[in-house]
N, C-alpha and C. Protein backbone atom coordinates (compact mmCIF):
# COMPACT_ATOMS: atom_id res chain seq x y z
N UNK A 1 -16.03 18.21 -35.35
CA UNK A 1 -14.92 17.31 -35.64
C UNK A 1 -15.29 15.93 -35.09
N UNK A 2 -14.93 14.71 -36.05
CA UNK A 2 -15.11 13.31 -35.48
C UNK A 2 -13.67 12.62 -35.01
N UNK A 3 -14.18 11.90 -33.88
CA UNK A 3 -13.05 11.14 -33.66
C UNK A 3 -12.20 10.73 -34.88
N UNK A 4 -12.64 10.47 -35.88
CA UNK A 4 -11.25 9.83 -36.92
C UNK A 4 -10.72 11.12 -37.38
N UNK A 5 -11.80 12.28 -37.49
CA UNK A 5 -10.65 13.08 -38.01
C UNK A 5 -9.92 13.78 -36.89
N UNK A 6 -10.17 13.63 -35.68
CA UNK A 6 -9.12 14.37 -34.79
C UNK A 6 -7.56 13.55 -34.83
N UNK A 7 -8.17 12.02 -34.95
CA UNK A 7 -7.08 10.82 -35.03
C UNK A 7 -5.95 11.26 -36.45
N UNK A 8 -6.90 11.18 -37.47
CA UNK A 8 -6.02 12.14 -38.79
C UNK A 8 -5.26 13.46 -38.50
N UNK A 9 -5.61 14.41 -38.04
CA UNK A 9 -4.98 15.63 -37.81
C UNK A 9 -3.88 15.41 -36.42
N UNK A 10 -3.87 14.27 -36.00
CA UNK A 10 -2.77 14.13 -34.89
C UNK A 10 -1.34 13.44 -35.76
N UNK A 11 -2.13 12.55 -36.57
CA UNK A 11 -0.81 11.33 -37.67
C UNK A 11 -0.50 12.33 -38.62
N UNK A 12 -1.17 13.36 -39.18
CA UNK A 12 -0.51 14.12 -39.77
C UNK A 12 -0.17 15.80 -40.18
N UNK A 13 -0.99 16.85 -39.12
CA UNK A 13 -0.29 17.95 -39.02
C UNK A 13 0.66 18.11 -38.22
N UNK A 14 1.09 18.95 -37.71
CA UNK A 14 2.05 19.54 -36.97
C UNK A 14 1.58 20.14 -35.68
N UNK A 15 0.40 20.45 -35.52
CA UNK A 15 -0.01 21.20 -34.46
C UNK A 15 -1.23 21.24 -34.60
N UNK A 16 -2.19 21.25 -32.90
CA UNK A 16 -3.66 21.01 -33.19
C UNK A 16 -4.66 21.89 -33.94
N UNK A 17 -5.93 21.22 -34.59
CA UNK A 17 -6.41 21.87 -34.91
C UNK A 17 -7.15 23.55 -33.86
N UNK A 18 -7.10 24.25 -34.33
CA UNK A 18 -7.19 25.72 -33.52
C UNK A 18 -8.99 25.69 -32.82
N UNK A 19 -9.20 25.56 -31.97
CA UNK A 19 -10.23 25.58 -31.35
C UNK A 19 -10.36 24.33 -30.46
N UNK A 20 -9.66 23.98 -30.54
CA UNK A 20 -9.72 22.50 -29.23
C UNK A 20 -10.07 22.50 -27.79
N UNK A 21 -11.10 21.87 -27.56
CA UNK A 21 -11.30 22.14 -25.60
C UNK A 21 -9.96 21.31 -25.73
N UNK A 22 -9.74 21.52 -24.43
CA UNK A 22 -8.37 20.88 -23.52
C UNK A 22 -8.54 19.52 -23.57
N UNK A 23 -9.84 18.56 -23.17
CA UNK A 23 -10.15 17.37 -23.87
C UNK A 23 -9.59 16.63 -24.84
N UNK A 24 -10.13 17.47 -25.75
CA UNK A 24 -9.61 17.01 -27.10
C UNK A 24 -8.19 17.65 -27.82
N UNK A 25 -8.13 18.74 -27.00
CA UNK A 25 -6.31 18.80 -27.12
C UNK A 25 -5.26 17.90 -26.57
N UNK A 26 -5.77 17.11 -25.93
CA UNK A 26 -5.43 15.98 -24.83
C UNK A 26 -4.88 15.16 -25.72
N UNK A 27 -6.09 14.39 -26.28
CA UNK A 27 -6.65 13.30 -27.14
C UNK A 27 -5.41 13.23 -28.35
N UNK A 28 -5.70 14.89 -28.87
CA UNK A 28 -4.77 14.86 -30.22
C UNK A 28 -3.16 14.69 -29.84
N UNK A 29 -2.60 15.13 -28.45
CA UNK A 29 -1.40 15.29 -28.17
C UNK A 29 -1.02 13.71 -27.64
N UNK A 30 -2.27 12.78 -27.41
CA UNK A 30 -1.91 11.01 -26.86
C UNK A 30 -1.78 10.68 -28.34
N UNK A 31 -2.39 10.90 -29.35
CA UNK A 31 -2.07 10.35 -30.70
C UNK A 31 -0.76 10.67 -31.08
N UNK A 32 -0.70 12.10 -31.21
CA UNK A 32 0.76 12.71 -31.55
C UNK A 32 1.89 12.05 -30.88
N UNK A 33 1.74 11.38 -29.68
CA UNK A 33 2.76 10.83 -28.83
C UNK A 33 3.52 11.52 -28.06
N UNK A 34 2.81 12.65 -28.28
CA UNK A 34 3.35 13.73 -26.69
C UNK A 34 2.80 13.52 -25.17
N UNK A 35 3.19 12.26 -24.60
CA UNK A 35 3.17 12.31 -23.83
C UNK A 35 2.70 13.03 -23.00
N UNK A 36 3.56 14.02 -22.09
CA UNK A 36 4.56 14.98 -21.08
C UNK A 36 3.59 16.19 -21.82
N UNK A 37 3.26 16.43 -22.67
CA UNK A 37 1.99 17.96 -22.97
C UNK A 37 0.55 17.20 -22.20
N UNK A 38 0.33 16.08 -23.20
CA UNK A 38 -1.06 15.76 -22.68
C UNK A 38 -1.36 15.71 -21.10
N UNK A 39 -0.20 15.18 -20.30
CA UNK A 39 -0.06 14.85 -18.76
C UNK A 39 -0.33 16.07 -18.56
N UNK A 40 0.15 17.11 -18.58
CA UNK A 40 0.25 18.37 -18.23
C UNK A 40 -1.27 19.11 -18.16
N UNK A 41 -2.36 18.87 -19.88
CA UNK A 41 -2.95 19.56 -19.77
C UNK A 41 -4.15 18.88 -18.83
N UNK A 42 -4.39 17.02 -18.93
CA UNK A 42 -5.01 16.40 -18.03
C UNK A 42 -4.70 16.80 -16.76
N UNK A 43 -3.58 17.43 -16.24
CA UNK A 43 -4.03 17.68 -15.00
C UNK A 43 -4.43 18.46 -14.45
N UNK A 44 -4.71 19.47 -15.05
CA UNK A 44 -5.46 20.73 -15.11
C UNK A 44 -7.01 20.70 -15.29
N UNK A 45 -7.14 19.66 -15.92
CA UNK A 45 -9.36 19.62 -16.15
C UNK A 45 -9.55 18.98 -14.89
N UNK A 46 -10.16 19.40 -13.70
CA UNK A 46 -10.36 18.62 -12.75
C UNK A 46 -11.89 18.52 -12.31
N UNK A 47 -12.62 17.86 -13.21
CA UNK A 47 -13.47 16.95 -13.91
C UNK A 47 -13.15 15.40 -13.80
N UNK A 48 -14.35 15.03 -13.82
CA UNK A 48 -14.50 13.33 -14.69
C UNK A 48 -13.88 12.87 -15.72
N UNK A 49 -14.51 13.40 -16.46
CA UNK A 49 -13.79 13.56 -18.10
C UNK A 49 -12.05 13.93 -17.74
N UNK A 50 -11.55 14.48 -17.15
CA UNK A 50 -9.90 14.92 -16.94
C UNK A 50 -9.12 13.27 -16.29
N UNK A 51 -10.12 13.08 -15.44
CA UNK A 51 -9.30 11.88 -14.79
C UNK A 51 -9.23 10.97 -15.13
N UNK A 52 -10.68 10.78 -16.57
CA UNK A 52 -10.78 9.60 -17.26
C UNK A 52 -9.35 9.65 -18.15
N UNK A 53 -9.46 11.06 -18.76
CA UNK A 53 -8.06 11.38 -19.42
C UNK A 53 -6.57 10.74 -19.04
N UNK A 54 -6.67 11.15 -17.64
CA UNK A 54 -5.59 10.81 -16.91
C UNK A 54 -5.52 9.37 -16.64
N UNK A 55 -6.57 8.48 -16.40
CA UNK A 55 -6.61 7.41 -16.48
C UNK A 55 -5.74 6.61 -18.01
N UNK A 56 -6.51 7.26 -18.83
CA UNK A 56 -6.24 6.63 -20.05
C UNK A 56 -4.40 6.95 -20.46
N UNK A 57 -3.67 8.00 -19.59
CA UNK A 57 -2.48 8.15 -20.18
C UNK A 57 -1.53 7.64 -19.05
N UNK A 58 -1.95 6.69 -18.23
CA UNK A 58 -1.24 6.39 -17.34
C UNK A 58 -1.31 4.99 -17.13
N UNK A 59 -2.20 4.98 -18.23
CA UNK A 59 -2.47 3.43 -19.13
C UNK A 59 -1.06 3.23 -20.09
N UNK A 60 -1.22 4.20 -21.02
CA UNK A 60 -0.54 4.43 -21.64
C UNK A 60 1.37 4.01 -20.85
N UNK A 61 0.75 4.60 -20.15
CA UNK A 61 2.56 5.11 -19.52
C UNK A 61 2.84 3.61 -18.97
N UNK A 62 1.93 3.10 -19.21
CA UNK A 62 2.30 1.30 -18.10
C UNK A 62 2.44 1.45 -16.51
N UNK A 63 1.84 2.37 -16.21
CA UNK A 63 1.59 2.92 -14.44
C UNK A 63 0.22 2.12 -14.41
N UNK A 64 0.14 1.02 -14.14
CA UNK A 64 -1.50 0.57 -14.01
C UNK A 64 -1.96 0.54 -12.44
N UNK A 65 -1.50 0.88 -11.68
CA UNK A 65 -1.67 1.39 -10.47
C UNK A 65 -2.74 2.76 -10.36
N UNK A 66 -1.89 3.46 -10.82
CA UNK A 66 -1.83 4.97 -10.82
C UNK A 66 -3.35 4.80 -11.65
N UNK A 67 -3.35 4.33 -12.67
CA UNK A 67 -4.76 4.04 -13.74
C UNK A 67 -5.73 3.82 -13.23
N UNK A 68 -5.47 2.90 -12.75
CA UNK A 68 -6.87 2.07 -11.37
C UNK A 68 -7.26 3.28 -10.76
N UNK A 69 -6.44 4.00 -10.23
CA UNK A 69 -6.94 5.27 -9.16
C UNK A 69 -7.42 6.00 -9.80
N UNK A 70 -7.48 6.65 -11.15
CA UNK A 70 -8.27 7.55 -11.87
C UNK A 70 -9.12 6.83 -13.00
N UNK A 71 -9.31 5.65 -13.06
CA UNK A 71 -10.36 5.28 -13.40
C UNK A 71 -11.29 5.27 -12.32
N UNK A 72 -10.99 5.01 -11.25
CA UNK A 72 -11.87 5.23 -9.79
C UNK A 72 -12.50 6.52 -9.54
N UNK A 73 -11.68 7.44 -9.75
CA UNK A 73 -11.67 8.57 -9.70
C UNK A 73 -12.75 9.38 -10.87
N UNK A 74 -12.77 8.93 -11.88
CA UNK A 74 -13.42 9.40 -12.86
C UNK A 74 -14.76 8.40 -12.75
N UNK A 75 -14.87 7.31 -12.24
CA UNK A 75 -16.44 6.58 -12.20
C UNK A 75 -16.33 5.63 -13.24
N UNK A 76 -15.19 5.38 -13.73
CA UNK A 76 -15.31 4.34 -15.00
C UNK A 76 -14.80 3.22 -14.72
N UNK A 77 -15.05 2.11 -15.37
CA UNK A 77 -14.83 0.66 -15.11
C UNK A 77 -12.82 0.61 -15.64
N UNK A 78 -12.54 -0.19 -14.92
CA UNK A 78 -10.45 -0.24 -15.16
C UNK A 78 -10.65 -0.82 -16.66
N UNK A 79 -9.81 -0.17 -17.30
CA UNK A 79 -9.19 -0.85 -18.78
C UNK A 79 -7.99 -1.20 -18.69
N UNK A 80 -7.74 -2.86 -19.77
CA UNK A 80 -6.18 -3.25 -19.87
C UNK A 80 -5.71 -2.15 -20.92
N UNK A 81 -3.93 -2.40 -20.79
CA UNK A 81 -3.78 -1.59 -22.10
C UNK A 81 -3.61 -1.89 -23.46
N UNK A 82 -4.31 -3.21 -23.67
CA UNK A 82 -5.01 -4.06 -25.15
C UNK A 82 -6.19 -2.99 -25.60
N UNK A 83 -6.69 -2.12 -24.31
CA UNK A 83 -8.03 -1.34 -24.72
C UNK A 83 -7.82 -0.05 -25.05
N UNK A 84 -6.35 0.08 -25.60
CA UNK A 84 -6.14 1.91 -24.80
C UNK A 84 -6.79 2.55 -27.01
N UNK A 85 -6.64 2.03 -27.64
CA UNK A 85 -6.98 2.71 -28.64
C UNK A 85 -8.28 2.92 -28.50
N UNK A 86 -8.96 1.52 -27.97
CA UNK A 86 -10.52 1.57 -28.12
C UNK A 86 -11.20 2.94 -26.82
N UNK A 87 -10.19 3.41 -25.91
CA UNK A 87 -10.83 3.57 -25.17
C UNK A 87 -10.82 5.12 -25.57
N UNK A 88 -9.07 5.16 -25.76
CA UNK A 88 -8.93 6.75 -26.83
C UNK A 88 -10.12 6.82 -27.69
N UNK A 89 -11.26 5.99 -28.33
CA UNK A 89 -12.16 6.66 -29.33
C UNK A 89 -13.72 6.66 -28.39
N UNK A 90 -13.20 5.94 -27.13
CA UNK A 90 -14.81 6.14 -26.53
C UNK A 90 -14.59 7.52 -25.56
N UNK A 91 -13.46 7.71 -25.31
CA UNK A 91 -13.38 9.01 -24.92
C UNK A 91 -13.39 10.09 -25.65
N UNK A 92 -12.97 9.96 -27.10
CA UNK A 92 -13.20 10.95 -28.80
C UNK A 92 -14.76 10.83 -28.76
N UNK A 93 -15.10 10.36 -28.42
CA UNK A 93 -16.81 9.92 -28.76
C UNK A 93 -17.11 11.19 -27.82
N UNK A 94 -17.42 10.87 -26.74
CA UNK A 94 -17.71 11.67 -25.63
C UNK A 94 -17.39 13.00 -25.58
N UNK A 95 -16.32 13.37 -25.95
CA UNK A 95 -15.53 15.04 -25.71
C UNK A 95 -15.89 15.16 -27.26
N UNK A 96 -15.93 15.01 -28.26
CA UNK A 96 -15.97 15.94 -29.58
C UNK A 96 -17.36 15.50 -29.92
């Protein structure tokens, strides 16, 4: 699966595609705009990759505090949230 089509199957099924790491179940549930699932399953990968996650939805959430600390946390440089689509596909890049 490519990032655009995980981006497609979030704008328009109902539920993720069936085989998803938690990653990219993440990913599809920040598109979907579920919030409060994705938080949930990011906090459970406790990994790099999880905190980058967590970084990126706490971007999202306008907590840029909280962001800073798990972009720290994950080893990645801070993003504004002008970057959060771009960063949703460099993180699609990476996990799928």
């Amino acid at each position: 699966m490519t990032p655009s089509e995980l981006l497609k199957s979030a704008l328009s099924d109902a539920a993720p595609p069936a085989g998803l790491s938690p990653e990219a179940k993440t990913l599809w549930l920040i598109k979907k705009g579920d919030w409060d699932a994705a938080h949930l399953i990011a906090q459970d990968i406790e990994t790099p990759m999880g905190s980058w996650l967590h970084a990126l939805l706490h971007l999202i959430e306008g907590d840029l505090a909280n962001a800073r600390y798990w972009f720290a946390e994950a080893g990645r440089p801070v993003r504004k949230p002008a970057q959060i689509n771009e960063l949703w596909e460099e993180i699609a890049a990476e996990v799928l």
